[in-house]
PDB file of N, CA and C in Angstrom:
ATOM      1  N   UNK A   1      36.583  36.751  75.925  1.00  0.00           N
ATOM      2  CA  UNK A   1      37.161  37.411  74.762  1.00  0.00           C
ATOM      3  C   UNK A   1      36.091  38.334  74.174  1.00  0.00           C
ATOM      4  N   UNK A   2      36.400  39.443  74.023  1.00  0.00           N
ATOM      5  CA  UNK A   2      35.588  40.679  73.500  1.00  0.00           C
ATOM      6  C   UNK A   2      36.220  40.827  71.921  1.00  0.00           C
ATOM      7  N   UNK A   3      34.954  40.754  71.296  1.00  0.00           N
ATOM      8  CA  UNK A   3      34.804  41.559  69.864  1.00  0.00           C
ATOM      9  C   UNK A   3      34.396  42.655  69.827  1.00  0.00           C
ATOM     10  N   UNK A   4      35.407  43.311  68.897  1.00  0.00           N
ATOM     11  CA  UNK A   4      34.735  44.773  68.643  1.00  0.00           C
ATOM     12  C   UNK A   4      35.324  45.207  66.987  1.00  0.00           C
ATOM     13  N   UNK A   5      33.942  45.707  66.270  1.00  0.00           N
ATOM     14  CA  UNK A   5      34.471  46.041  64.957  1.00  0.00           C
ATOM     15  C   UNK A   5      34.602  47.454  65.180  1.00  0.00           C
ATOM     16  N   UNK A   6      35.999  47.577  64.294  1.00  0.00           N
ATOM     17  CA  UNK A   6      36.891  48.943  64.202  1.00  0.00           C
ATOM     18  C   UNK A   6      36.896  49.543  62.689  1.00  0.00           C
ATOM     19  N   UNK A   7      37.305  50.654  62.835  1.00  0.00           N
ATOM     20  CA  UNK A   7      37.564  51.456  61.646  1.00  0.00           C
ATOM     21  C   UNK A   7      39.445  51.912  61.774  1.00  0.00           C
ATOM     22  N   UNK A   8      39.846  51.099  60.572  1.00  0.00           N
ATOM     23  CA  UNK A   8      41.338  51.630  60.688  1.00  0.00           C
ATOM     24  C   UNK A   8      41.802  52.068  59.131  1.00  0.00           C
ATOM     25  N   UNK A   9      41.952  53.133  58.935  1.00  0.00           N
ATOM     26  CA  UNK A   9      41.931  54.036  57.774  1.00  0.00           C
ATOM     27  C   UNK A   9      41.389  53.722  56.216  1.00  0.00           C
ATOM     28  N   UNK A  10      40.319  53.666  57.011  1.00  0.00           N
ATOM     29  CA  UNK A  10      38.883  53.773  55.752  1.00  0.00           C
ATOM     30  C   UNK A  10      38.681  52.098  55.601  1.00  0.00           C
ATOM     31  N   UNK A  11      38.830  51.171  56.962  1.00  0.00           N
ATOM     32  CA  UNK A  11      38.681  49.945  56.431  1.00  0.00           C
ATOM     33  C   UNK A  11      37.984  49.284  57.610  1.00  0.00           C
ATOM     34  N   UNK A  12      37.034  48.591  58.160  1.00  0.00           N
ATOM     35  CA  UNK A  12      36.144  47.674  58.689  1.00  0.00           C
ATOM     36  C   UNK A  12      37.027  46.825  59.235  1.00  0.00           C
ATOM     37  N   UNK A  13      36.943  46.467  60.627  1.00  0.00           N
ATOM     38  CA  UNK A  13      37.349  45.072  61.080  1.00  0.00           C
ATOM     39  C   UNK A  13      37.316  44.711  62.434  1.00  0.00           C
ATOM     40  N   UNK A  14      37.406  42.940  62.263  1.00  0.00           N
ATOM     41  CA  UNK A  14      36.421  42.758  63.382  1.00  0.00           C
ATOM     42  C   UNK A  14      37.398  41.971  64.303  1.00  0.00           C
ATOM     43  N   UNK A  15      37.929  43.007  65.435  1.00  0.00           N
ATOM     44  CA  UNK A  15      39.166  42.639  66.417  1.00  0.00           C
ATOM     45  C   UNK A  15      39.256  42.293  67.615  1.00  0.00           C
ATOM     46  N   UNK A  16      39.402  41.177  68.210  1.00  0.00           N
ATOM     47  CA  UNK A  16      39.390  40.500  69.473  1.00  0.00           C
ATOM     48  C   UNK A  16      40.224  40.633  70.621  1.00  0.00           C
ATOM     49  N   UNK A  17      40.075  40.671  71.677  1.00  0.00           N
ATOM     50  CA  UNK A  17      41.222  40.766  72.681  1.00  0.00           C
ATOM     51  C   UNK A  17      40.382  40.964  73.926  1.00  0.00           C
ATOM     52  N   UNK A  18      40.815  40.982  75.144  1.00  0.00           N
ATOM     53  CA  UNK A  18      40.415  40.872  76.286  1.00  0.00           C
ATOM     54  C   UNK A  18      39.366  42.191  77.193  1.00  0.00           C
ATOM     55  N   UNK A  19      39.768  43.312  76.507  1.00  0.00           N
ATOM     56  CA  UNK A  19      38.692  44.696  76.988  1.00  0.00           C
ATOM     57  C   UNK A  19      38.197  45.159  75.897  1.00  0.00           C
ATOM     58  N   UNK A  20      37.630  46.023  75.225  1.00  0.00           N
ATOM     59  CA  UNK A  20      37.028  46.866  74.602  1.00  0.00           C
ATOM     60  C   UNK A  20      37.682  47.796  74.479  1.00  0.00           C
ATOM     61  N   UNK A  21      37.764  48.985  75.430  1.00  0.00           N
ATOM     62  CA  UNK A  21      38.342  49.772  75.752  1.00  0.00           C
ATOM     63  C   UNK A  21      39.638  49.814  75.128  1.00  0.00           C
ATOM     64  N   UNK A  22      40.618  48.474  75.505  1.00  0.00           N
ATOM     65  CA  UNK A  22      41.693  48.668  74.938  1.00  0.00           C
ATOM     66  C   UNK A  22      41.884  48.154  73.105  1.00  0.00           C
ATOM     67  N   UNK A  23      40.661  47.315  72.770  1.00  0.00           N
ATOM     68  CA  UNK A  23      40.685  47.305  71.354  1.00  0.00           C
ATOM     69  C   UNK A  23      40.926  48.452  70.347  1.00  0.00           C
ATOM     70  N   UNK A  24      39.744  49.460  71.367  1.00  0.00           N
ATOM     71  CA  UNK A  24      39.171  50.575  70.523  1.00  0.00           C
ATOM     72  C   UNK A  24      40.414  51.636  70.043  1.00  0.00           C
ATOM     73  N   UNK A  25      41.284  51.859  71.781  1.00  0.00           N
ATOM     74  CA  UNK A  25      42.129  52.502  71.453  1.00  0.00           C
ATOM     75  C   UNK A  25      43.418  51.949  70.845  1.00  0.00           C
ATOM     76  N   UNK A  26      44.123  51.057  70.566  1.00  0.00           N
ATOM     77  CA  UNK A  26      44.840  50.050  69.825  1.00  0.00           C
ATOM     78  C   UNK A  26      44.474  50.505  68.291  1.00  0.00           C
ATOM     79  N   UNK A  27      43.370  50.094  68.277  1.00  0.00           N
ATOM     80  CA  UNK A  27      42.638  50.515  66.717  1.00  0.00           C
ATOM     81  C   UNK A  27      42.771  52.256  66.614  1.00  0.00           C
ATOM     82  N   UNK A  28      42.518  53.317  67.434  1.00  0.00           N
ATOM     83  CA  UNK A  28      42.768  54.588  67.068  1.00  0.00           C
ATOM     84  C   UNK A  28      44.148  54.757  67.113  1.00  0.00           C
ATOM     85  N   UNK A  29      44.723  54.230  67.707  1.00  0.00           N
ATOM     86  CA  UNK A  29      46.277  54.702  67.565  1.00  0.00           C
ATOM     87  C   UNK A  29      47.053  54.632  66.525  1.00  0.00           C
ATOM     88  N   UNK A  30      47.070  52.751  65.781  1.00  0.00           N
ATOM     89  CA  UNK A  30      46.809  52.210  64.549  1.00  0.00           C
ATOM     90  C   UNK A  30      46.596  53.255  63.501  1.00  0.00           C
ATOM     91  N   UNK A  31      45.054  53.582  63.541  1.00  0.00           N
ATOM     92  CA  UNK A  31      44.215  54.164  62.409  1.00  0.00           C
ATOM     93  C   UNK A  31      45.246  55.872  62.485  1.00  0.00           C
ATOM     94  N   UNK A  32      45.417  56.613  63.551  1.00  0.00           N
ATOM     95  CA  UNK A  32      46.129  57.709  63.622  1.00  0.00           C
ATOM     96  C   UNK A  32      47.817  57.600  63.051  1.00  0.00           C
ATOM     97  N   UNK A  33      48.370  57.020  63.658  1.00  0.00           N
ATOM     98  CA  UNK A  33      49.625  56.722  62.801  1.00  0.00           C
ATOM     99  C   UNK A  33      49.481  56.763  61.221  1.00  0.00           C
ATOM    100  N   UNK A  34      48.659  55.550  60.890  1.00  0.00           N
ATOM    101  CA  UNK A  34      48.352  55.427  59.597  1.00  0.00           C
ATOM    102  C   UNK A  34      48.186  56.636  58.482  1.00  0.00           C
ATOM    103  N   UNK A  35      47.506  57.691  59.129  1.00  0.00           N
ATOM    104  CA  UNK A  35      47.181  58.737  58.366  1.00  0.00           C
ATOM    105  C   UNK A  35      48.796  59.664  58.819  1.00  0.00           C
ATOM    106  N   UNK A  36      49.099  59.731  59.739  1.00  0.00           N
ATOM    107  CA  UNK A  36      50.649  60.539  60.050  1.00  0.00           C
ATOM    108  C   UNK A  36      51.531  59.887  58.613  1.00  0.00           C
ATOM    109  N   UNK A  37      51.487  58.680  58.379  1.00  0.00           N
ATOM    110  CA  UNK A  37      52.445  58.277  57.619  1.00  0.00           C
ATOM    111  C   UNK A  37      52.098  58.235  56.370  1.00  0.00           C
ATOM    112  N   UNK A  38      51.032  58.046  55.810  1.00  0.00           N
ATOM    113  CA  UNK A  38      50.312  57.653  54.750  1.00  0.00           C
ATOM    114  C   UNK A  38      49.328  58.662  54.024  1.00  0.00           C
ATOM    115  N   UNK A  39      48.749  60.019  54.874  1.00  0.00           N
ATOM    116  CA  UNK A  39      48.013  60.604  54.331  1.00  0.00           C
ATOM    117  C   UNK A  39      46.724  60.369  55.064  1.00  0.00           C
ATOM    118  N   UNK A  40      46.018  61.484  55.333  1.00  0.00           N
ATOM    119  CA  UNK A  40      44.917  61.614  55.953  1.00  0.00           C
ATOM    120  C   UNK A  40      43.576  61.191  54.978  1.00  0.00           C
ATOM    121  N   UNK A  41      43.544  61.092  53.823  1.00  0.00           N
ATOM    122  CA  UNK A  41      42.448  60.394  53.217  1.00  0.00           C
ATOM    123  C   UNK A  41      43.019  59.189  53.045  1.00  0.00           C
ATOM    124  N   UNK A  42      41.972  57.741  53.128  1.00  0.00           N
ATOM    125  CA  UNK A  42      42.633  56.229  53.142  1.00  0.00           C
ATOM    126  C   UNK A  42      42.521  56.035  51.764  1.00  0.00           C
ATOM    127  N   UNK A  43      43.070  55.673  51.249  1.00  0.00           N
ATOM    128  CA  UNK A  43      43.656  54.881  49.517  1.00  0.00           C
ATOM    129  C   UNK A  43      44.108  53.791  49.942  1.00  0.00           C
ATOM    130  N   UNK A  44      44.214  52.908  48.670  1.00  0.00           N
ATOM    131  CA  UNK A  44      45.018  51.630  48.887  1.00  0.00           C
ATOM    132  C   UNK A  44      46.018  51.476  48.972  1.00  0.00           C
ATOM    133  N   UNK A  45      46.896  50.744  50.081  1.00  0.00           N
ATOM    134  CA  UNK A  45      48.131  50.868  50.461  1.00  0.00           C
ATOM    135  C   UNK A  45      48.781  50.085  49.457  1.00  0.00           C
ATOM    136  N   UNK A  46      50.587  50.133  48.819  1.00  0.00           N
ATOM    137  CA  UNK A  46      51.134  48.981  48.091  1.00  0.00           C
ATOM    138  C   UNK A  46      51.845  48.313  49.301  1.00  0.00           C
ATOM    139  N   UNK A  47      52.575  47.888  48.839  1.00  0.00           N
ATOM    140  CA  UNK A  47      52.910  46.226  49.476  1.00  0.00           C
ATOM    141  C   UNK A  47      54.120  47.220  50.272  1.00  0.00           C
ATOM    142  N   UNK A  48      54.770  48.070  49.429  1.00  0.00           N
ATOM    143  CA  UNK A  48      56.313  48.860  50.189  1.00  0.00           C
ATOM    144  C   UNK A  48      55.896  49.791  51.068  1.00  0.00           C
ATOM    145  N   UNK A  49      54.526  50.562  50.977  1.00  0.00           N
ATOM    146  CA  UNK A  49      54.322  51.372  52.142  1.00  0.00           C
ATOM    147  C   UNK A  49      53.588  50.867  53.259  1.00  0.00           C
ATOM    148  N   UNK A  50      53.130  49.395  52.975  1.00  0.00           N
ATOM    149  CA  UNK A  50      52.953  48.544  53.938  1.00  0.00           C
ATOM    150  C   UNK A  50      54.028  47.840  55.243  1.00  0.00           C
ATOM    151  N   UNK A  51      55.016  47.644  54.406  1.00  0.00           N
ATOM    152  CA  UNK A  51      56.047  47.237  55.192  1.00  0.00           C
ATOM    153  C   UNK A  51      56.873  48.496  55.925  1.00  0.00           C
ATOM    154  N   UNK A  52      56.801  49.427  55.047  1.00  0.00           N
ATOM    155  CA  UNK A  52      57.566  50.994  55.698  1.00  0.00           C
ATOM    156  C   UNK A  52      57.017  51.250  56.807  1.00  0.00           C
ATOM    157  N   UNK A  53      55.206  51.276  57.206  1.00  0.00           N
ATOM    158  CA  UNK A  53      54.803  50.804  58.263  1.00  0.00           C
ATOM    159  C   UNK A  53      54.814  49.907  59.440  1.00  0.00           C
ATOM    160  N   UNK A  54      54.836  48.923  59.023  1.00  0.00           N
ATOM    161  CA  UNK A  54      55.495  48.045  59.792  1.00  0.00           C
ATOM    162  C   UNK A  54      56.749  48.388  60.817  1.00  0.00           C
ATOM    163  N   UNK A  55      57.582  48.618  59.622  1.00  0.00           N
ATOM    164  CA  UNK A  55      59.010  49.106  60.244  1.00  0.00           C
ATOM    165  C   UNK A  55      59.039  49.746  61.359  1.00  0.00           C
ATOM    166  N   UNK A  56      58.027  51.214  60.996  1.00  0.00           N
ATOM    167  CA  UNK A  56      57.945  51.972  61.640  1.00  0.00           C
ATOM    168  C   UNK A  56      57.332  51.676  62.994  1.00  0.00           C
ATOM    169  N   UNK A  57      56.575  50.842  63.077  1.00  0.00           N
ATOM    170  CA  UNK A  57      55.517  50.078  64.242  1.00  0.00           C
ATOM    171  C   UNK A  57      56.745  49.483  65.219  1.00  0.00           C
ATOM    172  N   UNK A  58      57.639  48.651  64.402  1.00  0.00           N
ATOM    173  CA  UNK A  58      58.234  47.740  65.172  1.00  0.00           C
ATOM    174  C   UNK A  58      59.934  48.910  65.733  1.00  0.00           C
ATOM    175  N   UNK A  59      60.172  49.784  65.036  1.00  0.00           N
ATOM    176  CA  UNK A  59      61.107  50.692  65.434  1.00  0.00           C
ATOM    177  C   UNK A  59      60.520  51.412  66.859  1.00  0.00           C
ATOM    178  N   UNK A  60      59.120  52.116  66.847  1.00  0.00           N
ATOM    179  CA  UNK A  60      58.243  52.133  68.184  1.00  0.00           C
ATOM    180  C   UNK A  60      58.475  51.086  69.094  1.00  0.00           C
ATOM    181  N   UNK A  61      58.264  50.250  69.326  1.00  0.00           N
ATOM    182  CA  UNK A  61      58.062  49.026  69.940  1.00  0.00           C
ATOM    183  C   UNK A  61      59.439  49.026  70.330  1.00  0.00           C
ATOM    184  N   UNK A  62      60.648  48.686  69.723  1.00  0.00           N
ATOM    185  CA  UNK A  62      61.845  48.310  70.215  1.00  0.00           C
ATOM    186  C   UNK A  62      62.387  49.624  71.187  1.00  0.00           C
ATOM    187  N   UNK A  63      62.023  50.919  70.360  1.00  0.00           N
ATOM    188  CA  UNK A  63      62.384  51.924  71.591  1.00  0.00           C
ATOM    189  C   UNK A  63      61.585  52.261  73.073  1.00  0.00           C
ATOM    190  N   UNK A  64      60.564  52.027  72.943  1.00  0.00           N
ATOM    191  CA  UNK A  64      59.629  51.714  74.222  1.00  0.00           C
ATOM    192  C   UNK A  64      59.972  50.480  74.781  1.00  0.00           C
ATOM    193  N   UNK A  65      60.851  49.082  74.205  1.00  0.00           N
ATOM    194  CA  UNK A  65      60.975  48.005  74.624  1.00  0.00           C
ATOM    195  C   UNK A  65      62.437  48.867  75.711  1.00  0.00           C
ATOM    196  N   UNK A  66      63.690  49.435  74.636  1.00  0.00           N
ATOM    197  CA  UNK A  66      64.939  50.329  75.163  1.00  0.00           C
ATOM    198  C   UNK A  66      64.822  50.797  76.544  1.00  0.00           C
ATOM    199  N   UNK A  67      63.661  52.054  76.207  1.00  0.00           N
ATOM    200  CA  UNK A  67      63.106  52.464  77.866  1.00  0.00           C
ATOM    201  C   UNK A  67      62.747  51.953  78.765  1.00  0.00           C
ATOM    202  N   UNK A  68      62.020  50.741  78.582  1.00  0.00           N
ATOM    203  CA  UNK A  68      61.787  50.206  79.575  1.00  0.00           C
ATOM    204  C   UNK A  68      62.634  49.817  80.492  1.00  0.00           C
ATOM    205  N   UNK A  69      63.665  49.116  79.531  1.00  0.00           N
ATOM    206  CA  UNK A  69      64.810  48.350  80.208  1.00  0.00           C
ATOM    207  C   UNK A  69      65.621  49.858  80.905  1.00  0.00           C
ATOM    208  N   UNK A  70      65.574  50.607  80.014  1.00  0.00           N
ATOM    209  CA  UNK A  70      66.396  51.529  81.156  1.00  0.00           C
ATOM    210  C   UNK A  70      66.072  51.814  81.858  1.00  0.00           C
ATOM    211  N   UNK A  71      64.500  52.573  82.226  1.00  0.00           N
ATOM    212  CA  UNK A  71      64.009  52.763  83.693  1.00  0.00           C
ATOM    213  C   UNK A  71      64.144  51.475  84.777  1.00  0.00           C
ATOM    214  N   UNK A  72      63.711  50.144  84.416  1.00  0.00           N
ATOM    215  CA  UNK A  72      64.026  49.182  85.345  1.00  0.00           C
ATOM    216  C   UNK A  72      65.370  49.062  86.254  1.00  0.00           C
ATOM    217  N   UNK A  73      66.089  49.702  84.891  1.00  0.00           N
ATOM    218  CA  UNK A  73      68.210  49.388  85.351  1.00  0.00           C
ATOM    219  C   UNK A  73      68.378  50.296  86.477  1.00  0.00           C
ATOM    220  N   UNK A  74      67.432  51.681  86.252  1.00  0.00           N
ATOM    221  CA  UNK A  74      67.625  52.540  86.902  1.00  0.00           C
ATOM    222  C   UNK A  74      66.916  52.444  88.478  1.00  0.00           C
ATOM    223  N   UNK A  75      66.093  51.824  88.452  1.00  0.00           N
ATOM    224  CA  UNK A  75      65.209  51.862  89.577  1.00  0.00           C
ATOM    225  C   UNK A  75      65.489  50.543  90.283  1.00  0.00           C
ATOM    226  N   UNK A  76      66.140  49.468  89.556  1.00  0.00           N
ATOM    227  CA  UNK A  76      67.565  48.494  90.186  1.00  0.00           C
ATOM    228  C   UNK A  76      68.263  49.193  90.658  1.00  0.00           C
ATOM    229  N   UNK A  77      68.901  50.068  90.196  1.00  0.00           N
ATOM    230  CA  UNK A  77      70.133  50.722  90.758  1.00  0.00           C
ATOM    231  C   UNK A  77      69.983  50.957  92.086  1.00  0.00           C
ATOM    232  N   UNK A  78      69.010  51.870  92.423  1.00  0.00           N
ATOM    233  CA  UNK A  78      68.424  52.986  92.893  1.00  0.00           C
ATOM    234  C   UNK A  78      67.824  51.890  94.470  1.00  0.00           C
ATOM    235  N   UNK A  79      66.891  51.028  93.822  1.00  0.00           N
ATOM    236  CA  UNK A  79      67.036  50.293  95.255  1.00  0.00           C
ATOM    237  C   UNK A  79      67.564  49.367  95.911  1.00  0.00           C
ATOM    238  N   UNK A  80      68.976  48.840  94.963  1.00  0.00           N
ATOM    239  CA  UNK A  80      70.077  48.190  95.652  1.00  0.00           C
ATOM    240  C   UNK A  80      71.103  49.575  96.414  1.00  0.00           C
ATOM    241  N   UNK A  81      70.688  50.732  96.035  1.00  0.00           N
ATOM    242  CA  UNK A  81      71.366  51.776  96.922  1.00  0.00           C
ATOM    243  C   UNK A  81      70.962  52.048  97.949  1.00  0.00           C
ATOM    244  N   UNK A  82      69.765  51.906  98.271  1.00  0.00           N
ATOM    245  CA  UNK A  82      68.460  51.834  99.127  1.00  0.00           C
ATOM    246  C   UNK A  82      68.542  50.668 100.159  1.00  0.00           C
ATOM    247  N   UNK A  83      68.881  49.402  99.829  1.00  0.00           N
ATOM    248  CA  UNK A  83      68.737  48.333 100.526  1.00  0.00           C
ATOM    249  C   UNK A  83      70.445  48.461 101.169  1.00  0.00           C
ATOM    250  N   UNK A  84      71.597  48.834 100.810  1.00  0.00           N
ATOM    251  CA  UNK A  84      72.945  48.980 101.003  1.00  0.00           C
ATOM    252  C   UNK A  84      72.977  50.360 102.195  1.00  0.00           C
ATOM    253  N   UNK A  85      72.090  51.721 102.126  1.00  0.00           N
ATOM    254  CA  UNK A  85      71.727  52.268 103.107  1.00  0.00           C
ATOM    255  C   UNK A  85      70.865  51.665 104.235  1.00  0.00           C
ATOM    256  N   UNK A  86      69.589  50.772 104.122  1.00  0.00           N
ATOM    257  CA  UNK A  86      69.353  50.054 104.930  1.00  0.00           C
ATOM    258  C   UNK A  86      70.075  48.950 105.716  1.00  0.00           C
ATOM    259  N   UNK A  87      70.620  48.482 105.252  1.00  0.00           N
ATOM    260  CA  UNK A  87      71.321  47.679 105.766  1.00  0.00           C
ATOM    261  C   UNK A  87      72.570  47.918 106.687  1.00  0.00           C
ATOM    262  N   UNK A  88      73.116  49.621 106.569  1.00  0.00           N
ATOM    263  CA  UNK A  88      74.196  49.946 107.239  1.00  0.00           C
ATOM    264  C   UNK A  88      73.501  50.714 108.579  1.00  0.00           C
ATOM    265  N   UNK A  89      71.998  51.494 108.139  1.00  0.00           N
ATOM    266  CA  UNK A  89      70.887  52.008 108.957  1.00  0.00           C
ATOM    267  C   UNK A  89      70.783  50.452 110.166  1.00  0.00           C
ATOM    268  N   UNK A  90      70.804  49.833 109.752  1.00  0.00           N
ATOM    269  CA  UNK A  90      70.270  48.380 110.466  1.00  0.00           C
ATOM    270  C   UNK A  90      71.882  48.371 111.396  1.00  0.00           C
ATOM    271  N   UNK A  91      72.882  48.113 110.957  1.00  0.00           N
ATOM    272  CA  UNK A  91      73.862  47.865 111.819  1.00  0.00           C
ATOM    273  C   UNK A  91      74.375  49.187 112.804  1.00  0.00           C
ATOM    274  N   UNK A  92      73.914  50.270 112.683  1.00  0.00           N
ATOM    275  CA  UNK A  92      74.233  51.155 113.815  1.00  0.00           C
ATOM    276  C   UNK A  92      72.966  50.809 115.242  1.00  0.00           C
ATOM    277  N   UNK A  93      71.951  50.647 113.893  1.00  0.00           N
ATOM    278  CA  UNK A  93      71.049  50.556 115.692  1.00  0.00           C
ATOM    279  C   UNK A  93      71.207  49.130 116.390  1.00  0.00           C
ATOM    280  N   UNK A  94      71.851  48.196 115.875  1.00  0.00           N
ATOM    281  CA  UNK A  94      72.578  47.644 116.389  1.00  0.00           C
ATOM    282  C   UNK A  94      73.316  46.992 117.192  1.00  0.00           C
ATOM    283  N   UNK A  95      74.200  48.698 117.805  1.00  0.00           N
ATOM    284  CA  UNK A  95      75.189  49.101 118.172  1.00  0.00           C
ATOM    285  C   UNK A  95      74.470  49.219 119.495  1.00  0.00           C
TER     286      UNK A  95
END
């Protein structure tokens, strides 16, 4: 487990997880949003533009969760069409 202290809009902290690499950028993405939504100088957040965040985090998340599932459906599709051509490829030679 890797520690690494971050800066996420004007605030110190000290965040754990398995690479570095991916802390750091987790934490810039974080810290970048933050200022998209909130303002590019850090002030103290209230409790409602805290959660408006949130929202917004977890509205991300569910549509990247959406896509996912659709590319998978699609690339299901795609090689049960694949295995249904193989399989008819298979019975001519066969023949």
């Amino acid at each position: 487990m890797t520690e690494l202290e971050v800066e996420i809009y004007g605030k110190k902290y000290l965040l754990r997880g398995d690479k570095a690499e991916e802390i750091k950028a987790v934490a810039e993405y974080v810290d970048q949003r933050m200022r998209e939504l909130l303002g590019k100088e850090p002030r103290p957040i209230d409790p409602s533009k805290a959660v408006a965040l949130a929202v917004n985090f977890a509205e991300e998340i569910f549509n990247l969760q959406k896509d996912a599932e659709k590319t998978e459906m699609e690339i299901m599709e795609r090689l049960n069409g694949l295995s249904q051509k193989l399989s008819r490829l298979e019975k001519l030679v066969e023949i």
